[in-house]
PDB file of N, CA and C in Angstrom:
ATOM      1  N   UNK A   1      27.409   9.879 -10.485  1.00  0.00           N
ATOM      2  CA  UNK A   1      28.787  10.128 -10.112  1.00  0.00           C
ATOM      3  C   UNK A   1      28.815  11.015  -8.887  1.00  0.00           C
ATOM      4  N   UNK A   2      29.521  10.647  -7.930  1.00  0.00           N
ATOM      5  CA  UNK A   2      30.155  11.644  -6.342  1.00  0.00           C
ATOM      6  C   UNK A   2      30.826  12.563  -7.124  1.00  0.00           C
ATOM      7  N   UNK A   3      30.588  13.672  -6.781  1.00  0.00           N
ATOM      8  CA  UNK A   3      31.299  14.700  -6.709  1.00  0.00           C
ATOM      9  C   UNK A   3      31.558  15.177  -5.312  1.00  0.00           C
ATOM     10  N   UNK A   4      32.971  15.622  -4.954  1.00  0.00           N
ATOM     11  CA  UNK A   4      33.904  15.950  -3.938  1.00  0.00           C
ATOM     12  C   UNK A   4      32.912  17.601  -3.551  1.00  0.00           C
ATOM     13  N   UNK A   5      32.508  17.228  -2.498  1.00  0.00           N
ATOM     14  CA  UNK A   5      31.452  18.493  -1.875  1.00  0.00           C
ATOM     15  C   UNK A   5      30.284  18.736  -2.306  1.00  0.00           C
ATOM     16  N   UNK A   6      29.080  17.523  -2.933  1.00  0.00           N
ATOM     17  CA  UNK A   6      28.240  17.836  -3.315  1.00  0.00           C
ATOM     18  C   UNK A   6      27.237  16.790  -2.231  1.00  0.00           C
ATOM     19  N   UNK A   7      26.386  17.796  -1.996  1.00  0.00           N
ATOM     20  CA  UNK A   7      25.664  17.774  -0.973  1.00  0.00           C
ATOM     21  C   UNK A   7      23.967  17.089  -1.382  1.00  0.00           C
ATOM     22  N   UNK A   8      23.696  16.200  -0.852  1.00  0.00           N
ATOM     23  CA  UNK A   8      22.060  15.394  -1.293  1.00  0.00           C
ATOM     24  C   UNK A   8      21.039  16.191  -0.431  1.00  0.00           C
ATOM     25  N   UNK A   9      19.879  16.819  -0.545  1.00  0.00           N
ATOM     26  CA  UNK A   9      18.923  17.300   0.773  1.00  0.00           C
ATOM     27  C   UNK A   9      17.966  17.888  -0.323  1.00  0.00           C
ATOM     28  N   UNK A  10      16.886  17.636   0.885  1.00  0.00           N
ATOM     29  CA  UNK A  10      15.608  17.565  -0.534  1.00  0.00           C
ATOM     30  C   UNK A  10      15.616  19.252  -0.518  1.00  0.00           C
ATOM     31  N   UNK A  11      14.961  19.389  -2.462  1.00  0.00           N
ATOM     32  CA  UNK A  11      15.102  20.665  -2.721  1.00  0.00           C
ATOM     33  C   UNK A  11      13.393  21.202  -2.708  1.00  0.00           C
ATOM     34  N   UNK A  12      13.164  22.864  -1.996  1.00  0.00           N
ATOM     35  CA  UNK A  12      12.317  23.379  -1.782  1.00  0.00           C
ATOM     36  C   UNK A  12      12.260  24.350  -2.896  1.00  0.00           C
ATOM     37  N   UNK A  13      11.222  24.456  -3.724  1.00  0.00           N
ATOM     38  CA  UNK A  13      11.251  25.789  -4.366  1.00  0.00           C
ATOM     39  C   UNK A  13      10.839  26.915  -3.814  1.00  0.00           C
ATOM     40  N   UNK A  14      11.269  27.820  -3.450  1.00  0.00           N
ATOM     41  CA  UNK A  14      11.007  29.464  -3.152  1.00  0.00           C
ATOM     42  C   UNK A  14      10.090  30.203  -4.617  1.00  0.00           C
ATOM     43  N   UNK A  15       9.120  30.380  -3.657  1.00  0.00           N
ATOM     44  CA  UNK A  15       8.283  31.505  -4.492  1.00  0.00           C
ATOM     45  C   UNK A  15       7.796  32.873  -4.018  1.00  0.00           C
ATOM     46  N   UNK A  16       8.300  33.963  -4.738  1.00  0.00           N
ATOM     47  CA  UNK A  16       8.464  35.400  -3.956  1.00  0.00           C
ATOM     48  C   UNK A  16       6.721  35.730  -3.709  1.00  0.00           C
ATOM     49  N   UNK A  17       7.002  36.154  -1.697  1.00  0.00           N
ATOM     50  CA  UNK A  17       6.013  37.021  -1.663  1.00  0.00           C
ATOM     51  C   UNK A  17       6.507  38.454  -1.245  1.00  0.00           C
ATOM     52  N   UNK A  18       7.763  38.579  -1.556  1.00  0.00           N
ATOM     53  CA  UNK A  18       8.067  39.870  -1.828  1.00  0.00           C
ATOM     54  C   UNK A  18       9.237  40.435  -2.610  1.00  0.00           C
ATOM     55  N   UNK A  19       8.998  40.813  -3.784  1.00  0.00           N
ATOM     56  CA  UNK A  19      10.293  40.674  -4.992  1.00  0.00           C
ATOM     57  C   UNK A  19      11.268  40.932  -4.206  1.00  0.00           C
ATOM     58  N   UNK A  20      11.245  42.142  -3.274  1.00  0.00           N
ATOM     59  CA  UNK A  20      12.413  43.033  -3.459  1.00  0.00           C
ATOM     60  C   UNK A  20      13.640  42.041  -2.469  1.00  0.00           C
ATOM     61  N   UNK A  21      12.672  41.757  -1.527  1.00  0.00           N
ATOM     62  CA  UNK A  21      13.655  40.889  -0.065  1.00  0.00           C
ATOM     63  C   UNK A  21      14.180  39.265  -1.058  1.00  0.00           C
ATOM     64  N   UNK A  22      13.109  38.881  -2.051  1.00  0.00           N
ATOM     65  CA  UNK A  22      14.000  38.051  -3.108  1.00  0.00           C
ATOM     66  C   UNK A  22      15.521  37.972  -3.444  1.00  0.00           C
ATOM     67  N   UNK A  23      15.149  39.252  -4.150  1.00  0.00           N
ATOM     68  CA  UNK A  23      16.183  39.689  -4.813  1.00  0.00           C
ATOM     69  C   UNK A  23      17.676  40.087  -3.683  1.00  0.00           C
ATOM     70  N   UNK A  24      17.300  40.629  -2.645  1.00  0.00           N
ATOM     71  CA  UNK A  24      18.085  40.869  -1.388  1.00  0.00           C
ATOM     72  C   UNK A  24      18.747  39.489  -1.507  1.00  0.00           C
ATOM     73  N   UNK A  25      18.132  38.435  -1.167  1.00  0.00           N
ATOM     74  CA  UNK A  25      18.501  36.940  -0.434  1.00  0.00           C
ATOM     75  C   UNK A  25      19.076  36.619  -1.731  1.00  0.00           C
ATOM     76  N   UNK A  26      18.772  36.390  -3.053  1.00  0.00           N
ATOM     77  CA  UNK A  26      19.497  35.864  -4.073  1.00  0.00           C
ATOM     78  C   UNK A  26      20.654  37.036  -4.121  1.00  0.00           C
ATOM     79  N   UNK A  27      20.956  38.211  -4.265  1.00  0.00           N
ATOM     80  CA  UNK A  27      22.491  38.664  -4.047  1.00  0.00           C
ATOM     81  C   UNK A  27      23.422  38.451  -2.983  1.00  0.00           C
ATOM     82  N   UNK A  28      22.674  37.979  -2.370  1.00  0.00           N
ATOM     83  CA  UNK A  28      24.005  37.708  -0.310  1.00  0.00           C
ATOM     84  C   UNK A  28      24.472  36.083  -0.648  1.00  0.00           C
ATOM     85  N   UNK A  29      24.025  35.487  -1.726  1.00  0.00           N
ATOM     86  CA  UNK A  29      24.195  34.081  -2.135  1.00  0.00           C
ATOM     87  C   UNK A  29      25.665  34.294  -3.457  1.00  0.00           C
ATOM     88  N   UNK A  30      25.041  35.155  -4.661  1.00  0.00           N
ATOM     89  CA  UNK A  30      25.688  34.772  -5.655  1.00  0.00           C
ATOM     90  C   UNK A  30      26.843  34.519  -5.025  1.00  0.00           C
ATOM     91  N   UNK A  31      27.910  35.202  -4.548  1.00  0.00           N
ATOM     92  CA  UNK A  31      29.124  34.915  -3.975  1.00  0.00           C
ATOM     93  C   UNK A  31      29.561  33.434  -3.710  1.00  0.00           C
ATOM     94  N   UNK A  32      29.113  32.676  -3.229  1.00  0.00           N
ATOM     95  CA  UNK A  32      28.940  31.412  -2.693  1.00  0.00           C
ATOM     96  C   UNK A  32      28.203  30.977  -4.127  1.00  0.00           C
ATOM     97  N   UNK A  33      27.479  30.778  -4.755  1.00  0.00           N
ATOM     98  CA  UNK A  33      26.741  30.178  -5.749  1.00  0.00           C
ATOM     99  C   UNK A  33      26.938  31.002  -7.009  1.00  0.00           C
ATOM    100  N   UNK A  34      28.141  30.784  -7.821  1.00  0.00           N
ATOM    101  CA  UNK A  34      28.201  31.749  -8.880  1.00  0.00           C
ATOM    102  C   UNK A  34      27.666  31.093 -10.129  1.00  0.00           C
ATOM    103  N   UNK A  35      27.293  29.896 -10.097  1.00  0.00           N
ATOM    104  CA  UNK A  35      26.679  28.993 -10.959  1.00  0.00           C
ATOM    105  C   UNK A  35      25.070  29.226 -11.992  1.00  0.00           C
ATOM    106  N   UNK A  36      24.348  29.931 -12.687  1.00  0.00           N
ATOM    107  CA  UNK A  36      23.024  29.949 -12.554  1.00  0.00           C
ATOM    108  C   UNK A  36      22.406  29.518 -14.016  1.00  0.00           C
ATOM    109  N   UNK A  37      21.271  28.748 -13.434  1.00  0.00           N
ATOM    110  CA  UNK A  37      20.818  28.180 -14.529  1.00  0.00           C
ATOM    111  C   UNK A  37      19.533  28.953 -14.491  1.00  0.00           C
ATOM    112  N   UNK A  38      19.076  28.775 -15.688  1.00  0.00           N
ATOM    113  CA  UNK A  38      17.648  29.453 -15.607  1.00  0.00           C
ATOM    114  C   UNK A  38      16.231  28.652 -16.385  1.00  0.00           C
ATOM    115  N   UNK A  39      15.557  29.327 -16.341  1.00  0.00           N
ATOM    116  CA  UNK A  39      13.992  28.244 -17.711  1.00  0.00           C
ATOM    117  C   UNK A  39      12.863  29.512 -17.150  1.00  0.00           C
ATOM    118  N   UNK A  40      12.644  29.585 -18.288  1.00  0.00           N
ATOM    119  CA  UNK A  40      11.330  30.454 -18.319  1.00  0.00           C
ATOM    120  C   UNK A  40      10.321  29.767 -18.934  1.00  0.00           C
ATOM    121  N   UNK A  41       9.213  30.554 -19.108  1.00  0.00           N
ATOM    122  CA  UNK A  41       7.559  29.358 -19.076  1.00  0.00           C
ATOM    123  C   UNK A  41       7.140  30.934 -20.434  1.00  0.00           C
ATOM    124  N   UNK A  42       6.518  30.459 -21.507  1.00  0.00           N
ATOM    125  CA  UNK A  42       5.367  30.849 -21.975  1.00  0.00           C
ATOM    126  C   UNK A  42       4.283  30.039 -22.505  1.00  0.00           C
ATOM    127  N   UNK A  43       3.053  30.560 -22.378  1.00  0.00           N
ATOM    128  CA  UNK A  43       1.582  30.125 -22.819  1.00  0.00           C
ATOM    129  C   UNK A  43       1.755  29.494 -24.015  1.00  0.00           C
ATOM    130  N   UNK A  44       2.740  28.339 -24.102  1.00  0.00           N
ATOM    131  CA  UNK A  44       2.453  27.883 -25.848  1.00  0.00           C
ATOM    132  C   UNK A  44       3.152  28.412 -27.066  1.00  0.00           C
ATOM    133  N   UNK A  45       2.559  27.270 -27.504  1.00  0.00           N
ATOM    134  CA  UNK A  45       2.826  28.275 -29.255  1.00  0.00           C
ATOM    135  C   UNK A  45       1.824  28.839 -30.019  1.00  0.00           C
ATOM    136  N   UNK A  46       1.702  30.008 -30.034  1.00  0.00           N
ATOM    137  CA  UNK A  46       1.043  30.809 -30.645  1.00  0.00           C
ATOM    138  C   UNK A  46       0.475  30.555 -31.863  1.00  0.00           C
ATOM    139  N   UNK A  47       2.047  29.967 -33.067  1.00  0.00           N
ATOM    140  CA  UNK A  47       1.162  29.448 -34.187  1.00  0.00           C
ATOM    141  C   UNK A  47       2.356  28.166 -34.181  1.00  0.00           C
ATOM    142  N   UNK A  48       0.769  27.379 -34.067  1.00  0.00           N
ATOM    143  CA  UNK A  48       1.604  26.041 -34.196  1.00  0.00           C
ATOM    144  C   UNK A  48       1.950  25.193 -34.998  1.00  0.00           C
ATOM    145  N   UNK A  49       2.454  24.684 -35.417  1.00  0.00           N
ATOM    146  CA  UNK A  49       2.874  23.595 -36.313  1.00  0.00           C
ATOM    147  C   UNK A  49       3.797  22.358 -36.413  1.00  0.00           C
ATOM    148  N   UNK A  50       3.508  21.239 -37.615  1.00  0.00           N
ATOM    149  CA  UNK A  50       3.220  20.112 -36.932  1.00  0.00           C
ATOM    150  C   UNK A  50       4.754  19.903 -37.151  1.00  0.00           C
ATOM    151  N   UNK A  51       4.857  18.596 -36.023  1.00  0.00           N
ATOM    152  CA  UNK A  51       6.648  18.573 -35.942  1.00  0.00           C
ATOM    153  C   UNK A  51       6.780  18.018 -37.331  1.00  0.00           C
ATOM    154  N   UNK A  52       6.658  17.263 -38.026  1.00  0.00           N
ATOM    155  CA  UNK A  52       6.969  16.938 -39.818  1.00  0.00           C
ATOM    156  C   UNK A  52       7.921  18.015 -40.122  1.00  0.00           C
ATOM    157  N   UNK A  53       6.854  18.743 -40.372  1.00  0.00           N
ATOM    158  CA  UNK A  53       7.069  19.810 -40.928  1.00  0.00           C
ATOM    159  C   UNK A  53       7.960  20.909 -40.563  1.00  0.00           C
ATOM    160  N   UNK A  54       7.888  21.300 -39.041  1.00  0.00           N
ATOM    161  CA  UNK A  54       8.821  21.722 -38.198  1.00  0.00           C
ATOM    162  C   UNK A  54      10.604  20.947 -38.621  1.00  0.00           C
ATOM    163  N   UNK A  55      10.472  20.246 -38.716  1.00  0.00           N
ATOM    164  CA  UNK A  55      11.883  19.513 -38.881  1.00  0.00           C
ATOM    165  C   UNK A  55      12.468  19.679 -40.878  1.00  0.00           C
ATOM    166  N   UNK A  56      11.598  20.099 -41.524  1.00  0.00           N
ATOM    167  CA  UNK A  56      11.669  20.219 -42.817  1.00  0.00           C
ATOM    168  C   UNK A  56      12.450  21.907 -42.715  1.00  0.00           C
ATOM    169  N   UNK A  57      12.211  22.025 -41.802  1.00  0.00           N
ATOM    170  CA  UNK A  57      12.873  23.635 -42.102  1.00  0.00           C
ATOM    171  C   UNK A  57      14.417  23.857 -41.606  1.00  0.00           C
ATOM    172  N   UNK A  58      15.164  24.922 -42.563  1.00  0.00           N
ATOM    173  CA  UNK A  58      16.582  24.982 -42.064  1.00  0.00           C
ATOM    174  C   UNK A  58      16.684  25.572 -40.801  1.00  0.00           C
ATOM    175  N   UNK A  59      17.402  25.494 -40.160  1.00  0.00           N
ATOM    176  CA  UNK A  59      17.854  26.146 -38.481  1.00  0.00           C
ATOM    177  C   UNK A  59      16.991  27.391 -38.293  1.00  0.00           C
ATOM    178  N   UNK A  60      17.246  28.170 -39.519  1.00  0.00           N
ATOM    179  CA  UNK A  60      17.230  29.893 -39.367  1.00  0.00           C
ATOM    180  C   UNK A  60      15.657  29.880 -39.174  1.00  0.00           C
ATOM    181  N   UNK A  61      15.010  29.093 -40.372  1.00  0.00           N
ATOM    182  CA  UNK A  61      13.692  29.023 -40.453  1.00  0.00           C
ATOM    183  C   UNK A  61      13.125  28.747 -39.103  1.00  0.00           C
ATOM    184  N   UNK A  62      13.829  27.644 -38.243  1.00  0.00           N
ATOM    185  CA  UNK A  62      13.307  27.520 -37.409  1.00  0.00           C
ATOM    186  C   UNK A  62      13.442  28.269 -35.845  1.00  0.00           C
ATOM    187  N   UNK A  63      14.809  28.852 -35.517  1.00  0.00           N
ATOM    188  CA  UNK A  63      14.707  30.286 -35.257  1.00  0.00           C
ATOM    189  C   UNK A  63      13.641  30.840 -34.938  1.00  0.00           C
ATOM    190  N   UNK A  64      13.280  31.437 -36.320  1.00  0.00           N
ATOM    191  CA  UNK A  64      12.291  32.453 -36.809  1.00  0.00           C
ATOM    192  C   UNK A  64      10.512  31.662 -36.307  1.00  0.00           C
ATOM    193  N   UNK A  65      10.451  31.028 -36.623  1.00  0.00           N
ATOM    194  CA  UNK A  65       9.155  30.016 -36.230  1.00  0.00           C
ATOM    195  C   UNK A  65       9.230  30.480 -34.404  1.00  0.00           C
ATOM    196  N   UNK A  66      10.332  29.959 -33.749  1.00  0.00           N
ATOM    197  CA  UNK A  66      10.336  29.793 -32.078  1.00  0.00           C
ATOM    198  C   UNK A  66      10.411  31.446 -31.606  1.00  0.00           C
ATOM    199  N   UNK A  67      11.148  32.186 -32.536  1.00  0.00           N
ATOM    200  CA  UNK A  67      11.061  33.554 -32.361  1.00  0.00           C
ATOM    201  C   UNK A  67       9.790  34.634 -32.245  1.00  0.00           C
ATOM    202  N   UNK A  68       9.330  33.766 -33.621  1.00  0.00           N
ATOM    203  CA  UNK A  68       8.380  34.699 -33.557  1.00  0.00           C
ATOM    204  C   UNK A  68       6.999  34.400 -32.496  1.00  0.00           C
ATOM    205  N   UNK A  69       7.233  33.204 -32.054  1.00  0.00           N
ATOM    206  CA  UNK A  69       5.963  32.519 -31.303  1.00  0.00           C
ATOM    207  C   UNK A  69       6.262  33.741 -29.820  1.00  0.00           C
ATOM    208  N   UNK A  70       7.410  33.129 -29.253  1.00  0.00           N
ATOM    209  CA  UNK A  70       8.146  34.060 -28.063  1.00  0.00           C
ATOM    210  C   UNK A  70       8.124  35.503 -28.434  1.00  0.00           C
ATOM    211  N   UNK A  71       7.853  36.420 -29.631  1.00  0.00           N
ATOM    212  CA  UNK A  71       7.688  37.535 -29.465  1.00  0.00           C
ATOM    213  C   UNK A  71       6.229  38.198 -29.309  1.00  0.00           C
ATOM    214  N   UNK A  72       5.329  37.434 -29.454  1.00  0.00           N
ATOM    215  CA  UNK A  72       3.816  37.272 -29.655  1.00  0.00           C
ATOM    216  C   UNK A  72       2.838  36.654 -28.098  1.00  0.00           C
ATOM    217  N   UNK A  73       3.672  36.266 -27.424  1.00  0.00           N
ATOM    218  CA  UNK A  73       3.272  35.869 -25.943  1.00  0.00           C
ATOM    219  C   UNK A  73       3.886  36.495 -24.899  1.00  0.00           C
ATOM    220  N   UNK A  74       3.564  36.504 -23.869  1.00  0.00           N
ATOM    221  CA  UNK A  74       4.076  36.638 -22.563  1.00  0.00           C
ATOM    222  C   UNK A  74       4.759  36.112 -21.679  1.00  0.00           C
ATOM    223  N   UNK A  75       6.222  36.478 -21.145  1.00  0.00           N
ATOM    224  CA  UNK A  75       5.999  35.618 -20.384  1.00  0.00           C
ATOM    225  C   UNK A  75       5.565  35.120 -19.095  1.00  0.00           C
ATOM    226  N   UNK A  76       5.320  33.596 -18.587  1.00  0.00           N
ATOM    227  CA  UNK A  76       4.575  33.845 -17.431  1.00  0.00           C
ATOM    228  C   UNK A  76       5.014  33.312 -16.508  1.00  0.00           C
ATOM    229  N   UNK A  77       6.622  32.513 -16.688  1.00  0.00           N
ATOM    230  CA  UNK A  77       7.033  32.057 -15.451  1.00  0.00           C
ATOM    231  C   UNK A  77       8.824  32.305 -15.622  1.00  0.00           C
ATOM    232  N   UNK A  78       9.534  32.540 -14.507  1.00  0.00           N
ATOM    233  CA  UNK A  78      10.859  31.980 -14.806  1.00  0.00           C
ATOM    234  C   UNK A  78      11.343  31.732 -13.598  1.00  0.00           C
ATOM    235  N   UNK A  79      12.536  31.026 -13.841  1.00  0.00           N
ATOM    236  CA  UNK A  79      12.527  29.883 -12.738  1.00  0.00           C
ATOM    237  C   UNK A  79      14.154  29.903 -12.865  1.00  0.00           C
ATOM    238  N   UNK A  80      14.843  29.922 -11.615  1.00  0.00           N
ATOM    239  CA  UNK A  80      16.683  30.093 -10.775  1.00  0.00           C
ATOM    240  C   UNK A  80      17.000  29.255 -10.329  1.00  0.00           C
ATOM    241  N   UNK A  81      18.539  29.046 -10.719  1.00  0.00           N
ATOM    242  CA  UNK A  81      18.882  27.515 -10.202  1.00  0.00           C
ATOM    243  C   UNK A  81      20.089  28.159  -9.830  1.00  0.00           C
ATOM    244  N   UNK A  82      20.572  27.741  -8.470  1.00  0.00           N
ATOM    245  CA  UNK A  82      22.696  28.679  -8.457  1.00  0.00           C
ATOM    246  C   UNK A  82      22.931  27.584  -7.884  1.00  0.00           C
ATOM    247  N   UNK A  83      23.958  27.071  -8.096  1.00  0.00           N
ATOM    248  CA  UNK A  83      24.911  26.424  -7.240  1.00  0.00           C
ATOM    249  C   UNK A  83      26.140  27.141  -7.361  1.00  0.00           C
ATOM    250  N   UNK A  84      27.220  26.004  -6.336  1.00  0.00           N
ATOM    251  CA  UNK A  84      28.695  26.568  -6.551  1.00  0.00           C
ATOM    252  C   UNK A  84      29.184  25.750  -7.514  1.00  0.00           C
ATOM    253  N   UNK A  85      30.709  25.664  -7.333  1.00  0.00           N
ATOM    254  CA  UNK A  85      31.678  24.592  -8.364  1.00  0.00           C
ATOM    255  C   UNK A  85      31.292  23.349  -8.324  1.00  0.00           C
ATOM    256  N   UNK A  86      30.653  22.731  -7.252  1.00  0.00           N
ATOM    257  CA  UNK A  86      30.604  21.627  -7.285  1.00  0.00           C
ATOM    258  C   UNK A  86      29.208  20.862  -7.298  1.00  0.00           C
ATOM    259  N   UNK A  87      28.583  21.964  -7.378  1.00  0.00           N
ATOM    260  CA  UNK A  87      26.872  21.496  -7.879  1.00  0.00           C
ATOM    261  C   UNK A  87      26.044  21.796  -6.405  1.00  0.00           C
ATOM    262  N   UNK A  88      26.556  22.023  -5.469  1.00  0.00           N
ATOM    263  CA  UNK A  88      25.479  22.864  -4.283  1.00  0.00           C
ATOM    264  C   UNK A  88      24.857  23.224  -4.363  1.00  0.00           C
ATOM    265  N   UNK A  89      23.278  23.380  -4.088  1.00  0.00           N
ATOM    266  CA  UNK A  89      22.503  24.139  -4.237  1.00  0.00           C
ATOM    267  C   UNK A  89      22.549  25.101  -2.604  1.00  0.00           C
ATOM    268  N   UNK A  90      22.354  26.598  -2.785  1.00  0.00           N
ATOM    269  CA  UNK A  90      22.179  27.243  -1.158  1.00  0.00           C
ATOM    270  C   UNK A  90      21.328  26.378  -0.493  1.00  0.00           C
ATOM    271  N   UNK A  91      21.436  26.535   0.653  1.00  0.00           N
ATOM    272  CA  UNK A  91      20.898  25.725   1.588  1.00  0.00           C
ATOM    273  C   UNK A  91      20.205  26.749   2.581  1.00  0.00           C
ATOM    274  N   UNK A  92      20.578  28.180   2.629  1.00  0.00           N
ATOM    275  CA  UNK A  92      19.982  28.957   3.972  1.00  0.00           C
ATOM    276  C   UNK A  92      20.132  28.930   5.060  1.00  0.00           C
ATOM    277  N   UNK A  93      20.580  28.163   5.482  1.00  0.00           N
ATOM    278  CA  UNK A  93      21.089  27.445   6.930  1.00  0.00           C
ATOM    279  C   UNK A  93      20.117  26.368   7.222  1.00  0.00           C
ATOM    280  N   UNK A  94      19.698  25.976   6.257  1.00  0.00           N
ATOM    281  CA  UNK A  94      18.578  24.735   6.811  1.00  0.00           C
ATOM    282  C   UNK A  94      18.421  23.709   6.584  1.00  0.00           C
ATOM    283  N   UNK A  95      18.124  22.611   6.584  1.00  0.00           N
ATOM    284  CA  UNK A  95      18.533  21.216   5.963  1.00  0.00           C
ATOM    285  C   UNK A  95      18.175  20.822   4.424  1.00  0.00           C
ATOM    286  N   UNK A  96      17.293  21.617   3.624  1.00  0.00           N
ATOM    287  CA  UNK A  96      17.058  22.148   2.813  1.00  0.00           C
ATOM    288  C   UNK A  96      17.882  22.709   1.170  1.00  0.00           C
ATOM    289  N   UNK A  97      17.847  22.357   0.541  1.00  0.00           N
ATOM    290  CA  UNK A  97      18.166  23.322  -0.860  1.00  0.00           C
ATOM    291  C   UNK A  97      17.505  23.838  -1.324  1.00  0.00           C
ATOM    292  N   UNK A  98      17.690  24.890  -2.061  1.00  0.00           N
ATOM    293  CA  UNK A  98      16.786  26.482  -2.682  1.00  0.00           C
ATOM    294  C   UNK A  98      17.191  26.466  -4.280  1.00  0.00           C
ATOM    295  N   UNK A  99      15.886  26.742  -5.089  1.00  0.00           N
ATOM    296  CA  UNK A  99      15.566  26.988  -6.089  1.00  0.00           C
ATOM    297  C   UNK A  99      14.820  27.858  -6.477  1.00  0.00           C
ATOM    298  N   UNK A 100      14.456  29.145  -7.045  1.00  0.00           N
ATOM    299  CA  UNK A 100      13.526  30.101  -7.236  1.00  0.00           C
ATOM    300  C   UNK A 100      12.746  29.803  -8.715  1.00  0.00           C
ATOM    301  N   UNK A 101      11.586  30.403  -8.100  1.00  0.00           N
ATOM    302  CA  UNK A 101      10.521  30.346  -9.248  1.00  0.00           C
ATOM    303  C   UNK A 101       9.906  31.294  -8.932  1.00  0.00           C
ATOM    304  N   UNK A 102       9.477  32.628 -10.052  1.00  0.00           N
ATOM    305  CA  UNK A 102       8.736  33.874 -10.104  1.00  0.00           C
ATOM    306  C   UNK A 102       7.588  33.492 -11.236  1.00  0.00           C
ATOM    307  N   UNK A 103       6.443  33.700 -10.575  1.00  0.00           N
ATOM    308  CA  UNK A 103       5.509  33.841 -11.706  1.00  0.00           C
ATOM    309  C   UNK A 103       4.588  35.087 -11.813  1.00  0.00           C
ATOM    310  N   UNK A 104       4.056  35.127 -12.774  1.00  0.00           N
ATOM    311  CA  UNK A 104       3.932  36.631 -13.292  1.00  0.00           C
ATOM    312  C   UNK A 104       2.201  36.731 -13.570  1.00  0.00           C
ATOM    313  N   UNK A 105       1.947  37.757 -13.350  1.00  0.00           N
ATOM    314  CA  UNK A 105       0.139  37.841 -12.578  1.00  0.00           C
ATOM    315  C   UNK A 105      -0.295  38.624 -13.578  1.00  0.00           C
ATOM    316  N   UNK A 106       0.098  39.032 -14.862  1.00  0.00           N
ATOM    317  CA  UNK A 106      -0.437  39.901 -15.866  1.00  0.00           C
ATOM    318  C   UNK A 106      -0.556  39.360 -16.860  1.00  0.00           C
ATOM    319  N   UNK A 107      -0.795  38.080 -16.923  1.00  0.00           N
ATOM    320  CA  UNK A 107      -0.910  37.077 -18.048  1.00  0.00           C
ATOM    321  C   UNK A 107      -2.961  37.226 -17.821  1.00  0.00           C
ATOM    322  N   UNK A 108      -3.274  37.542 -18.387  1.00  0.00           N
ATOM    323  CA  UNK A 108      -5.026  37.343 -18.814  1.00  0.00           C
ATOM    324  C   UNK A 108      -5.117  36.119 -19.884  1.00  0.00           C
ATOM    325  N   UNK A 109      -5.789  34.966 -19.472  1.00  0.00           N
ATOM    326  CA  UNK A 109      -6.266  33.658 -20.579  1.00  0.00           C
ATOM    327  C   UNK A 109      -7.429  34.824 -21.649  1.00  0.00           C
ATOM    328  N   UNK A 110      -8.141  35.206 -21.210  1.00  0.00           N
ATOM    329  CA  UNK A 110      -9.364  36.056 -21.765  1.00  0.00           C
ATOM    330  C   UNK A 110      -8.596  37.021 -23.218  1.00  0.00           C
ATOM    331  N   UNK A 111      -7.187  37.236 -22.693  1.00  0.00           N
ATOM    332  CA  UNK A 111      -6.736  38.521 -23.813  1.00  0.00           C
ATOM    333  C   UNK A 111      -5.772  38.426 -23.687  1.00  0.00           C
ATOM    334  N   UNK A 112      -4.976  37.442 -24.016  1.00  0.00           N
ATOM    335  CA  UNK A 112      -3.518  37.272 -24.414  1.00  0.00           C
ATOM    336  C   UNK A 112      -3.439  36.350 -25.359  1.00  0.00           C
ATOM    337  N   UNK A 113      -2.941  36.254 -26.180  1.00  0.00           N
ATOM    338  CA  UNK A 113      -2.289  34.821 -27.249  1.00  0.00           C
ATOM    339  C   UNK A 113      -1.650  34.031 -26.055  1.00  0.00           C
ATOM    340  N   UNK A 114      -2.314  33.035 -26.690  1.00  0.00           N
ATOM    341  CA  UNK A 114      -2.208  31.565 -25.865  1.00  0.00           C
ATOM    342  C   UNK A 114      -2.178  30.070 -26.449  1.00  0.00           C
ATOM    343  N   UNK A 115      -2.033  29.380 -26.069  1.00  0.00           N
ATOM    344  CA  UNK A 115      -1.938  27.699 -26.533  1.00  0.00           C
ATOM    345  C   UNK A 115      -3.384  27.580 -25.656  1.00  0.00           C
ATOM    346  N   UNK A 116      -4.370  26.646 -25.633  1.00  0.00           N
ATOM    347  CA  UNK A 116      -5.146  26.394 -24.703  1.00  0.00           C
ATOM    348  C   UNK A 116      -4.642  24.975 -24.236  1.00  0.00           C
ATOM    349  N   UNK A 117      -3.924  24.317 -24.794  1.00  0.00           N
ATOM    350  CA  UNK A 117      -3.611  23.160 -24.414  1.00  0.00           C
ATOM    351  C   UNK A 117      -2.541  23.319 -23.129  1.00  0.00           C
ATOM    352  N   UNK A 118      -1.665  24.262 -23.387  1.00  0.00           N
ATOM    353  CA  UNK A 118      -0.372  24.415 -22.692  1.00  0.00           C
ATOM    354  C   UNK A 118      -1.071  25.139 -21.255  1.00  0.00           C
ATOM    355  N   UNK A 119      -2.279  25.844 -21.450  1.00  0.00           N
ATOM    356  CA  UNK A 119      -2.464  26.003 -19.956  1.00  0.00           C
ATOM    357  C   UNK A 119      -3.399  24.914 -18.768  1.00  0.00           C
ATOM    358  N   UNK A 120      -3.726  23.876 -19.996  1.00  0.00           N
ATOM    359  CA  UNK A 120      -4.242  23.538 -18.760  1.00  0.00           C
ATOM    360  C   UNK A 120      -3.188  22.391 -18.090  1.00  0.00           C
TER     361      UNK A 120
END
């Protein structure tokens, strides 16, 4: 579906090599892009189990299962999406659309709870 001001141009992901000027450039935007989506990344599931069974459990149970996996890992990626009202992504002045992705350098495979499957 067209939407009235929505703009096609291939999208670049931005990855910070310096948080702070990041963070600068994503506040001189929100104004213009009050829209934000987000997704973060962790190493897996910690303790896993099989979907059967996963689906045998009530909501809360399962909650508690995704909870407790996410309180037991790290996380190691998260990832910004803004547009405006009409689905824009910033552009920067360039022919371009912008998406952010931060990933996080204190994740150790050696000594962290991990999935081994999920990292490779």
């Amino acid at each position: 579906m067209w939407v009235m001001g929505f703009e096609e141009k291939p999208i670049r992901v931005r990855e910070a090599d310096n948080l702070d000027d990041e963070f600068s450039l994503i506040g001189s935007i929100l104004g213009h892009y009050p829209v934000i989506a987000f997704d973060t990344e962790f190493p897996g599931h910690i303790f896993p189990m099989e979907y059967h069974r996963l689906c045998q459990l009530s909501p809360w149970n399962r909650y508690d299962h995704l909870k407790r996996n996410v309180d037991e890992s790290k996380l190691i990626q998260v990832g910004f999406t803004f547009s405006d009202i009409y689905g824009n992504l910033p552009d920067l002045g360039t022919p371009f659309s912008y998406i952010w992705q931060f990933n996080f350098s204190d994740f150790d495979p050696d000594s962290d709870p991990h999935s081994p499957p999920s990292l490779a």
